[in-house]
PDB file of N, CA and C in Angstrom:
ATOM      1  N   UNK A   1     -61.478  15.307 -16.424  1.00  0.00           N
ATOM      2  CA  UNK A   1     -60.796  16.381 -15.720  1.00  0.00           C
ATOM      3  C   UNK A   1     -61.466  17.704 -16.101  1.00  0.00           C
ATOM      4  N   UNK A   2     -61.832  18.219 -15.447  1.00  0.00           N
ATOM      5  CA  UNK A   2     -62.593  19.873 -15.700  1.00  0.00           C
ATOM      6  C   UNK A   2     -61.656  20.212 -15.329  1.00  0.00           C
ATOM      7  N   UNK A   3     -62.243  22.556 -16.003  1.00  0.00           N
ATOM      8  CA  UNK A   3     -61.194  23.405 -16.542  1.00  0.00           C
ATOM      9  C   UNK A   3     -60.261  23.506 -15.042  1.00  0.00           C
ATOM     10  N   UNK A   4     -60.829  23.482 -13.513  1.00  0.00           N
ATOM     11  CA  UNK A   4     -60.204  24.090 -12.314  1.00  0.00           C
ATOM     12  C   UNK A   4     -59.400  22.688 -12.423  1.00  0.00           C
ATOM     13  N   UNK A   5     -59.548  21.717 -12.307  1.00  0.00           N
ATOM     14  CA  UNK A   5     -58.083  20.512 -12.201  1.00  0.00           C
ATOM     15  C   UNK A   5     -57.148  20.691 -13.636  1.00  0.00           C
ATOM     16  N   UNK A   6     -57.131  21.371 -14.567  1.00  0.00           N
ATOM     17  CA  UNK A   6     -56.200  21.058 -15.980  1.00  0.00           C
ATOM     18  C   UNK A   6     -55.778  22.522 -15.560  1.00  0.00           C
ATOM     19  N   UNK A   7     -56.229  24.255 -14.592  1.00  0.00           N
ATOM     20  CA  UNK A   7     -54.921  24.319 -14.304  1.00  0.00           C
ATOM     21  C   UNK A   7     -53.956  24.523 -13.461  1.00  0.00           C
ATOM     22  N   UNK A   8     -54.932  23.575 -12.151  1.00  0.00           N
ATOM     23  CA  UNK A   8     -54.377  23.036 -10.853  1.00  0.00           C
ATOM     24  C   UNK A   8     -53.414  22.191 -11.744  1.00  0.00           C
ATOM     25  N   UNK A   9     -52.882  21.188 -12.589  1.00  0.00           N
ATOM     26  CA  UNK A   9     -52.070  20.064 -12.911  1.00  0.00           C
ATOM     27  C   UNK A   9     -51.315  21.281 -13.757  1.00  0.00           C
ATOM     28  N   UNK A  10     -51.326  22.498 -14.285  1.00  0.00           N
ATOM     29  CA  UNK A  10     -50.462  23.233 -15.064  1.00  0.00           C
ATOM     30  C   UNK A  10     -49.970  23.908 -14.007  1.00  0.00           C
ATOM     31  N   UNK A  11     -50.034  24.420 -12.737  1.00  0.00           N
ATOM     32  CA  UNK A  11     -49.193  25.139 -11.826  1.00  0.00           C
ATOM     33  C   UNK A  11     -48.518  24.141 -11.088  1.00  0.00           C
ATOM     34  N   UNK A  12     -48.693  22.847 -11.298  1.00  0.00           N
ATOM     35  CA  UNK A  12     -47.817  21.753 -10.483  1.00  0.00           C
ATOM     36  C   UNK A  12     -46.307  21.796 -10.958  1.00  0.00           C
ATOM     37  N   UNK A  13     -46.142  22.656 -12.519  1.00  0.00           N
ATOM     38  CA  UNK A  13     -45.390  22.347 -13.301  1.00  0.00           C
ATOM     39  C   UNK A  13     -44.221  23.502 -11.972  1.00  0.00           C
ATOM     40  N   UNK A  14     -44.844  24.064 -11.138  1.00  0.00           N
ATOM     41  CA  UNK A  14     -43.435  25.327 -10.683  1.00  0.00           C
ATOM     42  C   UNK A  14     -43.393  24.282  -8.868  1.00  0.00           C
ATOM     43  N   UNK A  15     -43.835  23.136  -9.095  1.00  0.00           N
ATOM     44  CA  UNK A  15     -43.287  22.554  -8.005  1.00  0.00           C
ATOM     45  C   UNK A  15     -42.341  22.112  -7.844  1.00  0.00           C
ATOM     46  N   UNK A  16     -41.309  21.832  -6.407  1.00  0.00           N
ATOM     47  CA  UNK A  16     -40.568  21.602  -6.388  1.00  0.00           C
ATOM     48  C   UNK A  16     -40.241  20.034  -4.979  1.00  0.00           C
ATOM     49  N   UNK A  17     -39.946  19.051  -5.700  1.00  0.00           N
ATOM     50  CA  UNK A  17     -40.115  17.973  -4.476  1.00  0.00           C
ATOM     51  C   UNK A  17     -39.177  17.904  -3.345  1.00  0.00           C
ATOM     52  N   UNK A  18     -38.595  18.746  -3.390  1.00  0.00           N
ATOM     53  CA  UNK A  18     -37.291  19.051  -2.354  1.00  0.00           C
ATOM     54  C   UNK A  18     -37.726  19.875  -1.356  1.00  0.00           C
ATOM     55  N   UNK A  19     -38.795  20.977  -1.790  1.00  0.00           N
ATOM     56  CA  UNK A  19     -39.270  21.955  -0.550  1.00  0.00           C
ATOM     57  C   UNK A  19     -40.524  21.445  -0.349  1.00  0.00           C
ATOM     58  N   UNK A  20     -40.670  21.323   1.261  1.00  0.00           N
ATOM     59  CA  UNK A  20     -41.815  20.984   1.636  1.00  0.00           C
ATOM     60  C   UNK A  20     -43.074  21.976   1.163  1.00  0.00           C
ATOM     61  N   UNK A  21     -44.374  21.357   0.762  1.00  0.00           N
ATOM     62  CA  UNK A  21     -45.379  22.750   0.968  1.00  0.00           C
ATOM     63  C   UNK A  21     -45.362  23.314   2.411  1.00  0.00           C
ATOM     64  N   UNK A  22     -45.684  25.109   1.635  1.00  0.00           N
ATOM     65  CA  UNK A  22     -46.031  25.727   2.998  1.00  0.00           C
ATOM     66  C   UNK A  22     -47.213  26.025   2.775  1.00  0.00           C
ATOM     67  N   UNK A  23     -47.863  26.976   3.641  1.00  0.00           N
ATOM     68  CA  UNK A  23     -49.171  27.377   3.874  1.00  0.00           C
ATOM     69  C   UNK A  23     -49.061  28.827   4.434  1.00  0.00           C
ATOM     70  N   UNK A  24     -49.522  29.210   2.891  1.00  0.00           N
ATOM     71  CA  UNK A  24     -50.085  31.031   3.169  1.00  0.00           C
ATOM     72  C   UNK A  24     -50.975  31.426   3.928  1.00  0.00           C
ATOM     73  N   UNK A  25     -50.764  32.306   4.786  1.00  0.00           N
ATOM     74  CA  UNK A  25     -51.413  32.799   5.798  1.00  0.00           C
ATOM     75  C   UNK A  25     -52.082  34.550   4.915  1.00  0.00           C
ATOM     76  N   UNK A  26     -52.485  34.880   4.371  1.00  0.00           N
ATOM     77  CA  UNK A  26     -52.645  36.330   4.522  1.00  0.00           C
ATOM     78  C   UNK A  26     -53.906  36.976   4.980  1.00  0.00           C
ATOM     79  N   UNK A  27     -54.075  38.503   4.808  1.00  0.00           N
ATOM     80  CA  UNK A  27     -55.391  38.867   5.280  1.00  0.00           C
ATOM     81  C   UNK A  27     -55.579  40.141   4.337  1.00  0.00           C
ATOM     82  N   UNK A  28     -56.834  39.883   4.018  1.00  0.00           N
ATOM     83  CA  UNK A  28     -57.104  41.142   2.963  1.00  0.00           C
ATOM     84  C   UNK A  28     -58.130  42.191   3.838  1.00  0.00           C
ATOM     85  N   UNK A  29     -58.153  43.260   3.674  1.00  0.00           N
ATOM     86  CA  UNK A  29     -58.537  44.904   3.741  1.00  0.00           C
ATOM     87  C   UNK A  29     -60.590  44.378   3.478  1.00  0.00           C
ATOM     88  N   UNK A  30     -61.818  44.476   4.175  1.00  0.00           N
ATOM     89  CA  UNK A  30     -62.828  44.225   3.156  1.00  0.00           C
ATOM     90  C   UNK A  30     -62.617  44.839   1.564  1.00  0.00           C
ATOM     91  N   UNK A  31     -62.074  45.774   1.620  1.00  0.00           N
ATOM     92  CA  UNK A  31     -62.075  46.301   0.208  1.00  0.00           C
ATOM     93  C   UNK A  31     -61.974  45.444  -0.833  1.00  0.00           C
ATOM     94  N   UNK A  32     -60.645  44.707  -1.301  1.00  0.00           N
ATOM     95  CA  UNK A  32     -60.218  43.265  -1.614  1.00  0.00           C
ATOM     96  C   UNK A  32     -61.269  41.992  -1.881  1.00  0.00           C
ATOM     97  N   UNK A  33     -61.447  41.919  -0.249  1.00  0.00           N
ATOM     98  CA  UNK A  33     -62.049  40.849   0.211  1.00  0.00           C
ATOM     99  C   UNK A  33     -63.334  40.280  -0.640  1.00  0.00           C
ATOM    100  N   UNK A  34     -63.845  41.010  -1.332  1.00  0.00           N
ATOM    101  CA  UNK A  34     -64.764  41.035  -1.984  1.00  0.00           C
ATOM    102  C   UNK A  34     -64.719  40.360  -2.893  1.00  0.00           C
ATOM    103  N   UNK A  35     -63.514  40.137  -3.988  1.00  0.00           N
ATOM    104  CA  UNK A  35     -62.990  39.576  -4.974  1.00  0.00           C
ATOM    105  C   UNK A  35     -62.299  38.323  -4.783  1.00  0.00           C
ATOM    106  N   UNK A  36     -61.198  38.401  -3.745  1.00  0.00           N
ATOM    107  CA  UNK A  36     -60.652  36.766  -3.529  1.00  0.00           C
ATOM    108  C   UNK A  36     -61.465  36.338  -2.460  1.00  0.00           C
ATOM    109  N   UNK A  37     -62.518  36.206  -1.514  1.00  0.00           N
ATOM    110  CA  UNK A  37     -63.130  35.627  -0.829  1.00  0.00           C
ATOM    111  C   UNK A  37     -63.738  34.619  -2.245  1.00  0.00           C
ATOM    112  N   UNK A  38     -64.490  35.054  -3.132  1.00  0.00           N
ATOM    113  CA  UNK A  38     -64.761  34.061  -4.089  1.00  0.00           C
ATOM    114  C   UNK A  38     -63.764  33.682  -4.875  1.00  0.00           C
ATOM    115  N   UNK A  39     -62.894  33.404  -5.154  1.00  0.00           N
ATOM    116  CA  UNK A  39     -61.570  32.804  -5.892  1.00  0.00           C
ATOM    117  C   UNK A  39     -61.240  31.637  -5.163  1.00  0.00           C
ATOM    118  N   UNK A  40     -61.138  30.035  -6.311  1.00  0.00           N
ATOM    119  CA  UNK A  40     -60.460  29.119  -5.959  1.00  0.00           C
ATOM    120  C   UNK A  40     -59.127  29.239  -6.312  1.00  0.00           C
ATOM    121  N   UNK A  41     -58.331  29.013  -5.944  1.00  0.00           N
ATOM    122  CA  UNK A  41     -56.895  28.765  -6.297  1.00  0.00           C
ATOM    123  C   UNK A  41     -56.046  27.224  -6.003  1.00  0.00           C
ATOM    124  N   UNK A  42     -56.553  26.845  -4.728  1.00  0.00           N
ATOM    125  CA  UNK A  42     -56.386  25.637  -4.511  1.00  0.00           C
ATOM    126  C   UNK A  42     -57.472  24.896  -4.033  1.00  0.00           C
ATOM    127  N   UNK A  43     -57.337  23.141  -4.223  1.00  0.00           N
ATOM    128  CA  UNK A  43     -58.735  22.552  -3.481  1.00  0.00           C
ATOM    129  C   UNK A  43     -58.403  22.692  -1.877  1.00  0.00           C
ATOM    130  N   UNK A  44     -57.225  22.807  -1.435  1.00  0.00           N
ATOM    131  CA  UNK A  44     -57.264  22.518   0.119  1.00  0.00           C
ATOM    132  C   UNK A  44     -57.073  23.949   1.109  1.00  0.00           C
ATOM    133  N   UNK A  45     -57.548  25.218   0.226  1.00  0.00           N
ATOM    134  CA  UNK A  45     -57.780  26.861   0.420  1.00  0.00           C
ATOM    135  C   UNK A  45     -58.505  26.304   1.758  1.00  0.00           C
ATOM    136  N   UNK A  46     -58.532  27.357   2.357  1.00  0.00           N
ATOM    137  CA  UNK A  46     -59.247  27.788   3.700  1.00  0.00           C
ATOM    138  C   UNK A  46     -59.783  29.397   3.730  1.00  0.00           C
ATOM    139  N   UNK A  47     -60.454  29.722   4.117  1.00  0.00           N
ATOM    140  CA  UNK A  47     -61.249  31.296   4.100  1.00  0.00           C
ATOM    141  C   UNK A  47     -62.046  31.670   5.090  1.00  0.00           C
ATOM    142  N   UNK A  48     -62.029  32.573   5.728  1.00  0.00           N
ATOM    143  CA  UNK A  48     -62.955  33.233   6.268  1.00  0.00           C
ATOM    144  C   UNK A  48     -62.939  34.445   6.931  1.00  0.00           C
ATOM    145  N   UNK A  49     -64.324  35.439   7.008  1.00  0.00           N
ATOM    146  CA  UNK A  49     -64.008  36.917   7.521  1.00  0.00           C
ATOM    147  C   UNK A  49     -63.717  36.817   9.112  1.00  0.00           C
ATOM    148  N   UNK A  50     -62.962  37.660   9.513  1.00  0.00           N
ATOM    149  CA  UNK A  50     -62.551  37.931  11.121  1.00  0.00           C
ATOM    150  C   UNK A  50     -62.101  39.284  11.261  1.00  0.00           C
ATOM    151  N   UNK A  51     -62.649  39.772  12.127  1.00  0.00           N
ATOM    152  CA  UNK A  51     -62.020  41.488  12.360  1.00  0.00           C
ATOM    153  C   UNK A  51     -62.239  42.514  11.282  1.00  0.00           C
ATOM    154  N   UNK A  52     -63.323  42.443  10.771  1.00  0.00           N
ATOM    155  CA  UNK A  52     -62.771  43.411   9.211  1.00  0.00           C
ATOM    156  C   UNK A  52     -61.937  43.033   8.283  1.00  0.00           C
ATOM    157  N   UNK A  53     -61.913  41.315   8.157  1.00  0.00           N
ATOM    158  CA  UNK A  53     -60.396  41.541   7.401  1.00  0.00           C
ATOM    159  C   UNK A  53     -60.939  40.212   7.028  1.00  0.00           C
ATOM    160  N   UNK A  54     -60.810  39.263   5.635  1.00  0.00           N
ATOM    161  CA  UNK A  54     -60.607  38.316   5.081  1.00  0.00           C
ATOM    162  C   UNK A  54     -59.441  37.214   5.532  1.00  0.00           C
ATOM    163  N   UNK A  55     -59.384  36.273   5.845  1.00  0.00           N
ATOM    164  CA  UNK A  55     -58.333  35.044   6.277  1.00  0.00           C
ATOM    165  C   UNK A  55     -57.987  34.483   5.011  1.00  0.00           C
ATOM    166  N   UNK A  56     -56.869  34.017   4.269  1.00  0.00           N
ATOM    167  CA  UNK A  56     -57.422  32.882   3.298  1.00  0.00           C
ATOM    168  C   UNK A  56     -55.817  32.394   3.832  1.00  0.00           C
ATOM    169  N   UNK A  57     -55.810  30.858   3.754  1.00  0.00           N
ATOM    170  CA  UNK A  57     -54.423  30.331   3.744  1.00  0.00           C
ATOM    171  C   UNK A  57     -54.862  29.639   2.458  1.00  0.00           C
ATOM    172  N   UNK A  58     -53.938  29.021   1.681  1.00  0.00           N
ATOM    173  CA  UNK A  58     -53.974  28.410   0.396  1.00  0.00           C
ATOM    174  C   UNK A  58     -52.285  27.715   0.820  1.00  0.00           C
ATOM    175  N   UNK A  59     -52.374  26.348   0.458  1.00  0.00           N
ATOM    176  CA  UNK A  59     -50.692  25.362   0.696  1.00  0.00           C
ATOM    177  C   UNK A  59     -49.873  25.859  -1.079  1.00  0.00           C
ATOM    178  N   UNK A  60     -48.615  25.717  -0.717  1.00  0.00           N
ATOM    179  CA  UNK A  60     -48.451  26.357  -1.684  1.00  0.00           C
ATOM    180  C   UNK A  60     -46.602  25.963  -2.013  1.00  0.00           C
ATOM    181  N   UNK A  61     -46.067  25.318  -2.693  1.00  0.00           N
ATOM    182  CA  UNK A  61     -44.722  25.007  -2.549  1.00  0.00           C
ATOM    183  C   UNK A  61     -43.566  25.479  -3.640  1.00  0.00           C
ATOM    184  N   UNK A  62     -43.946  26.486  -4.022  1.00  0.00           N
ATOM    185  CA  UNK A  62     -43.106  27.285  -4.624  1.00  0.00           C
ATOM    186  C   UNK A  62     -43.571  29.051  -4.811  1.00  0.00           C
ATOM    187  N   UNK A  63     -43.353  30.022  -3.969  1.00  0.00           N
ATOM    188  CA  UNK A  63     -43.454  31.422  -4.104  1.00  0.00           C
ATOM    189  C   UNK A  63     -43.856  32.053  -4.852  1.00  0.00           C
ATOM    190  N   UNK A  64     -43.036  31.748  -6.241  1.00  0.00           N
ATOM    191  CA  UNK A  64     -42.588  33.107  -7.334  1.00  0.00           C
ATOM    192  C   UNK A  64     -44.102  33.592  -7.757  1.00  0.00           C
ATOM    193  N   UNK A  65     -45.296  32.670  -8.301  1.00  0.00           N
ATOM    194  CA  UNK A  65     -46.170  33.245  -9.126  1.00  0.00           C
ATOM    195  C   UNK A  65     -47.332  33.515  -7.397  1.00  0.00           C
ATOM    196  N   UNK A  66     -46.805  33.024  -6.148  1.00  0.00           N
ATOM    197  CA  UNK A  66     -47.991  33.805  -4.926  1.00  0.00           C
ATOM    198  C   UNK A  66     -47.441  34.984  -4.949  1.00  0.00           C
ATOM    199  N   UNK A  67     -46.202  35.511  -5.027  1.00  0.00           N
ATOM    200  CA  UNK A  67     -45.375  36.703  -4.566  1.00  0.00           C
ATOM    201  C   UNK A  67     -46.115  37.307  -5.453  1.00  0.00           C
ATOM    202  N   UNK A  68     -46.090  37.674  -7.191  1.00  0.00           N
ATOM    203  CA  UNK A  68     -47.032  38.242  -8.013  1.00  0.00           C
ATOM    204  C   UNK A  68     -48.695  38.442  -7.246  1.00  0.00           C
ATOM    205  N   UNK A  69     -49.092  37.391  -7.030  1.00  0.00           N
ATOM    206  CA  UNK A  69     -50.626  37.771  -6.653  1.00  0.00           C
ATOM    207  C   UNK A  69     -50.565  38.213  -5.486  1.00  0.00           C
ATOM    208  N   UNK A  70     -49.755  38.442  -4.203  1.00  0.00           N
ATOM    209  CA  UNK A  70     -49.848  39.114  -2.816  1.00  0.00           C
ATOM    210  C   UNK A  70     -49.566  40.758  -3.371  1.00  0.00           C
ATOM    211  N   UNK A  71     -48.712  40.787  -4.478  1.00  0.00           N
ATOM    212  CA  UNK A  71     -48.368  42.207  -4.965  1.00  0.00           C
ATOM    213  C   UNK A  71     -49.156  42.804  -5.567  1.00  0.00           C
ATOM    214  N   UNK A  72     -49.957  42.479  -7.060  1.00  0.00           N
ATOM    215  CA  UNK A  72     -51.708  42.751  -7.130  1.00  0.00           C
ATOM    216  C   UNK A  72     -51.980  43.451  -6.171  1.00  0.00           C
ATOM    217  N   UNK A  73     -52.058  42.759  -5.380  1.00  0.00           N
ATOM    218  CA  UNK A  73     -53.531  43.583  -3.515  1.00  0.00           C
ATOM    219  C   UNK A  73     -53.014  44.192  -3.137  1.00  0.00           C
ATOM    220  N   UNK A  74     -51.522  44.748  -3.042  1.00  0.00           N
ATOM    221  CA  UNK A  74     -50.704  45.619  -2.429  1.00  0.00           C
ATOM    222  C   UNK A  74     -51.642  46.936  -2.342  1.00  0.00           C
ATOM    223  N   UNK A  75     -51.874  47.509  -1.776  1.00  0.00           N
ATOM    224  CA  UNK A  75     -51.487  47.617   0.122  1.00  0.00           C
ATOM    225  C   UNK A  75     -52.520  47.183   0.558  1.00  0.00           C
ATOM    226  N   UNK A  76     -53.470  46.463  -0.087  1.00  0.00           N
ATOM    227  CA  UNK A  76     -54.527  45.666   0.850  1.00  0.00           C
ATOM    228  C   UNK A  76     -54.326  44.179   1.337  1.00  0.00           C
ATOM    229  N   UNK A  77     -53.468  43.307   1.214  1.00  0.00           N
ATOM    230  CA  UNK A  77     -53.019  42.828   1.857  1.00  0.00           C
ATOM    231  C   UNK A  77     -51.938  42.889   3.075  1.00  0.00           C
ATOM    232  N   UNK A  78     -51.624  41.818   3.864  1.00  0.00           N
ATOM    233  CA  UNK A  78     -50.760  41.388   4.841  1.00  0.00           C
ATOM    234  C   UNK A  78     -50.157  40.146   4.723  1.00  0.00           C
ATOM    235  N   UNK A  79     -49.092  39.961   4.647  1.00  0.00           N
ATOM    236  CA  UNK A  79     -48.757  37.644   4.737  1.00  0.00           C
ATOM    237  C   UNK A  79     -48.817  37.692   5.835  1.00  0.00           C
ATOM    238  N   UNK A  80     -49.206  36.971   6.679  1.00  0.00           N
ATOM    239  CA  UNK A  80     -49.593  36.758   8.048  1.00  0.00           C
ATOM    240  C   UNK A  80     -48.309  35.684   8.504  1.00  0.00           C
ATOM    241  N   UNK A  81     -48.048  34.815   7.848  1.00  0.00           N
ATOM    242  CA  UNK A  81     -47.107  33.300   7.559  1.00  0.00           C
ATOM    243  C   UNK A  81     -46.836  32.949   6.352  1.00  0.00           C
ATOM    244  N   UNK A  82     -46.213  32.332   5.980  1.00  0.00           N
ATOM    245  CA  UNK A  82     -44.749  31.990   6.730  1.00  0.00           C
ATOM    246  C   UNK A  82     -43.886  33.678   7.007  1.00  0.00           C
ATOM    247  N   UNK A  83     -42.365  33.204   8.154  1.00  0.00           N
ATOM    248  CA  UNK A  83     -41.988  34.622   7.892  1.00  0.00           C
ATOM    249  C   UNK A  83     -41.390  34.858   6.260  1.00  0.00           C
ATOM    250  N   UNK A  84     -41.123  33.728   5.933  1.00  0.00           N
ATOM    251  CA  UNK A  84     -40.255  33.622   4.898  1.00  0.00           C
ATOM    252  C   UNK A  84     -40.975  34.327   3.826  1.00  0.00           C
ATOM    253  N   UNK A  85     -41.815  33.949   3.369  1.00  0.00           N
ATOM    254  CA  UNK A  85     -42.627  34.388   2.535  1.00  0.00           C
ATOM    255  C   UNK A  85     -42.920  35.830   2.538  1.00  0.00           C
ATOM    256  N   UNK A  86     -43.390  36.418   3.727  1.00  0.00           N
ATOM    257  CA  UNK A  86     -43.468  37.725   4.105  1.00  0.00           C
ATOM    258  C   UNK A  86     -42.191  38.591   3.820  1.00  0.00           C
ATOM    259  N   UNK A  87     -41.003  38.186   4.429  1.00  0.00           N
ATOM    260  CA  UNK A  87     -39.812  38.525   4.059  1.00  0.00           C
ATOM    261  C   UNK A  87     -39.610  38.766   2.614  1.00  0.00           C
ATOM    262  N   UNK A  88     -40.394  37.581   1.520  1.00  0.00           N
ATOM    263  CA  UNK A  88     -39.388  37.786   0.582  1.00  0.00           C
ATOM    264  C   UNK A  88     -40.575  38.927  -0.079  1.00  0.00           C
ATOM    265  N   UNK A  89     -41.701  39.140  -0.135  1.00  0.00           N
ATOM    266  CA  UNK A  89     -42.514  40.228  -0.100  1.00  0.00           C
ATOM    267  C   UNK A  89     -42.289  41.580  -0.169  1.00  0.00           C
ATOM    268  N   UNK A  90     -41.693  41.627   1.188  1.00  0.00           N
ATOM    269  CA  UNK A  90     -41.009  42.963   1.777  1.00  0.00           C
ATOM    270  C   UNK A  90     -40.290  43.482   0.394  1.00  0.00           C
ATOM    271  N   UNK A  91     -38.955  42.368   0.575  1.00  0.00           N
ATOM    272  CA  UNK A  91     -37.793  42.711  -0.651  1.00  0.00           C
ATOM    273  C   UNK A  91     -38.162  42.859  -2.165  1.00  0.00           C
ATOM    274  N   UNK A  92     -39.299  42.326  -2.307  1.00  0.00           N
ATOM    275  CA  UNK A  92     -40.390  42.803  -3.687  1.00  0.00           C
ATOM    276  C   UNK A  92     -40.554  44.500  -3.265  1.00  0.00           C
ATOM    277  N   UNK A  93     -41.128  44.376  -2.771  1.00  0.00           N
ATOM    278  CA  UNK A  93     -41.903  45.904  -2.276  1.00  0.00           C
ATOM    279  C   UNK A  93     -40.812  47.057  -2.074  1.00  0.00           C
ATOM    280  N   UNK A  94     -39.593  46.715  -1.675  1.00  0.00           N
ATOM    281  CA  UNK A  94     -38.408  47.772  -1.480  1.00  0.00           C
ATOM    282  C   UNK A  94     -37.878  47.967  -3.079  1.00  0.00           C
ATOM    283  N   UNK A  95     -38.144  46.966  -3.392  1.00  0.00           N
ATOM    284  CA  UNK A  95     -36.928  47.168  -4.541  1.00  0.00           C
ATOM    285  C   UNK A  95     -37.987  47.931  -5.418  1.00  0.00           C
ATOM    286  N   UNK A  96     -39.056  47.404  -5.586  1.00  0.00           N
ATOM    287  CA  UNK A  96     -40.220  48.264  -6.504  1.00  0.00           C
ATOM    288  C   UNK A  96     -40.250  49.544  -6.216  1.00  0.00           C
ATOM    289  N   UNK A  97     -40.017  50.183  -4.917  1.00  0.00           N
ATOM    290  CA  UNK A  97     -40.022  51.637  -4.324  1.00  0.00           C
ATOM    291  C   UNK A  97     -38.788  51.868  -4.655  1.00  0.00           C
ATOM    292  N   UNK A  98     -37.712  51.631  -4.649  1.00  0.00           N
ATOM    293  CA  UNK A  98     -36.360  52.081  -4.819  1.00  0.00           C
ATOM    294  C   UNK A  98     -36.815  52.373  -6.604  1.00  0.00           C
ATOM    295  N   UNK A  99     -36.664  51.361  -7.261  1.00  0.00           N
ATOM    296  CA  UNK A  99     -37.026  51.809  -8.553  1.00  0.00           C
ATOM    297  C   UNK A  99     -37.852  53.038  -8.647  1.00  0.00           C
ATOM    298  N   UNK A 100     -39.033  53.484  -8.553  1.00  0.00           N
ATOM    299  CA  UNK A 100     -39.695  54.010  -8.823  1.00  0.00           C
ATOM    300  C   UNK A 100     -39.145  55.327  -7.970  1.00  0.00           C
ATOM    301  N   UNK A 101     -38.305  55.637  -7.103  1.00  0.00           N
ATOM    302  CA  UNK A 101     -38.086  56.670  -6.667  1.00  0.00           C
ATOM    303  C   UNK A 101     -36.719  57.009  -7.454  1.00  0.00           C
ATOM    304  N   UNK A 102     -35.985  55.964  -8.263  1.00  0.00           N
ATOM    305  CA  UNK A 102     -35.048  56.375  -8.539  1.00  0.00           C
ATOM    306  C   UNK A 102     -35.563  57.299 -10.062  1.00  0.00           C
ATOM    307  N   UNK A 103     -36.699  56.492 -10.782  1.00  0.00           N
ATOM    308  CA  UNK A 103     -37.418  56.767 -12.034  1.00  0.00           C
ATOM    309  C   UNK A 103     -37.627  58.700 -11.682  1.00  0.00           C
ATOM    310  N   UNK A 104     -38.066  58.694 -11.085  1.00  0.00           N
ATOM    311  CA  UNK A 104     -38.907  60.073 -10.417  1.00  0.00           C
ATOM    312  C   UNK A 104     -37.721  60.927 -10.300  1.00  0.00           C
ATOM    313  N   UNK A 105     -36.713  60.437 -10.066  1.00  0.00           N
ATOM    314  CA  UNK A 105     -35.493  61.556  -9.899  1.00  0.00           C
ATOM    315  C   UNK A 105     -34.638  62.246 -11.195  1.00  0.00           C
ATOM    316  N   UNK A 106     -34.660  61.152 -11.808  1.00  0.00           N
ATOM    317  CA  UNK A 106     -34.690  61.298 -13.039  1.00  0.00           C
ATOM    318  C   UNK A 106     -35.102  62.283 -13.983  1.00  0.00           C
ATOM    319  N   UNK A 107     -36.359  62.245 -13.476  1.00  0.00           N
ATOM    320  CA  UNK A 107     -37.602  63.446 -14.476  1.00  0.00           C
ATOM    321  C   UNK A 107     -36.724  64.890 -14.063  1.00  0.00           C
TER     322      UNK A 107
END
């Protein structure tokens, strides 16, 4: 087993056999693109440039640690699909702005 399968078999650990995998849709900014165009994350990833903009879907059956890495690229990404996923994104991104505007009021 090489290092990319020992810790493909350590992120299996946030799977869940009840939810089907989905499949991330997003699109990165070229800016970005530069950096995860070469990144494996999964063996069954998909990639490619279109429009100025990076494609990558990666299957994926539990959120919590993609939601972290779509937030990283913030504002150079987009989730393209699922809505769900995108949705729960959003509610990352509000609540992080609510915080930080509440921090600022503060001062």
């Amino acid at each position: 087993m090489d290092l990319f399968d020992r810790i493909y078999k350590a992120h299996e650990i946030f799977r869940n056999a009840r939810h089907p995998v989905e499949r991330l849709r997003r699109q990165l900014d070229l800016e970005r693109s530069r950096w995860v165009a070469d990144e494996t994350w999964h063996p069954q990833q998909t990639g490619r440039f279109e429009n100025k903009h990076y494609i990558l879907e990666v299957p994926y059956s539990d959120s919590r640690e993609l939601v972290m890495d779509i937030l990283k690229h913030s504002p150079h990404v987009e989730v393209l699909a699922p809505a769900t996923l995108k949705s729960e994104v959003v509610r990352h991104l509000e609540a992080g702005l609510r915080k930080q505007k509440a921090a600022k009021a503060r001062k």
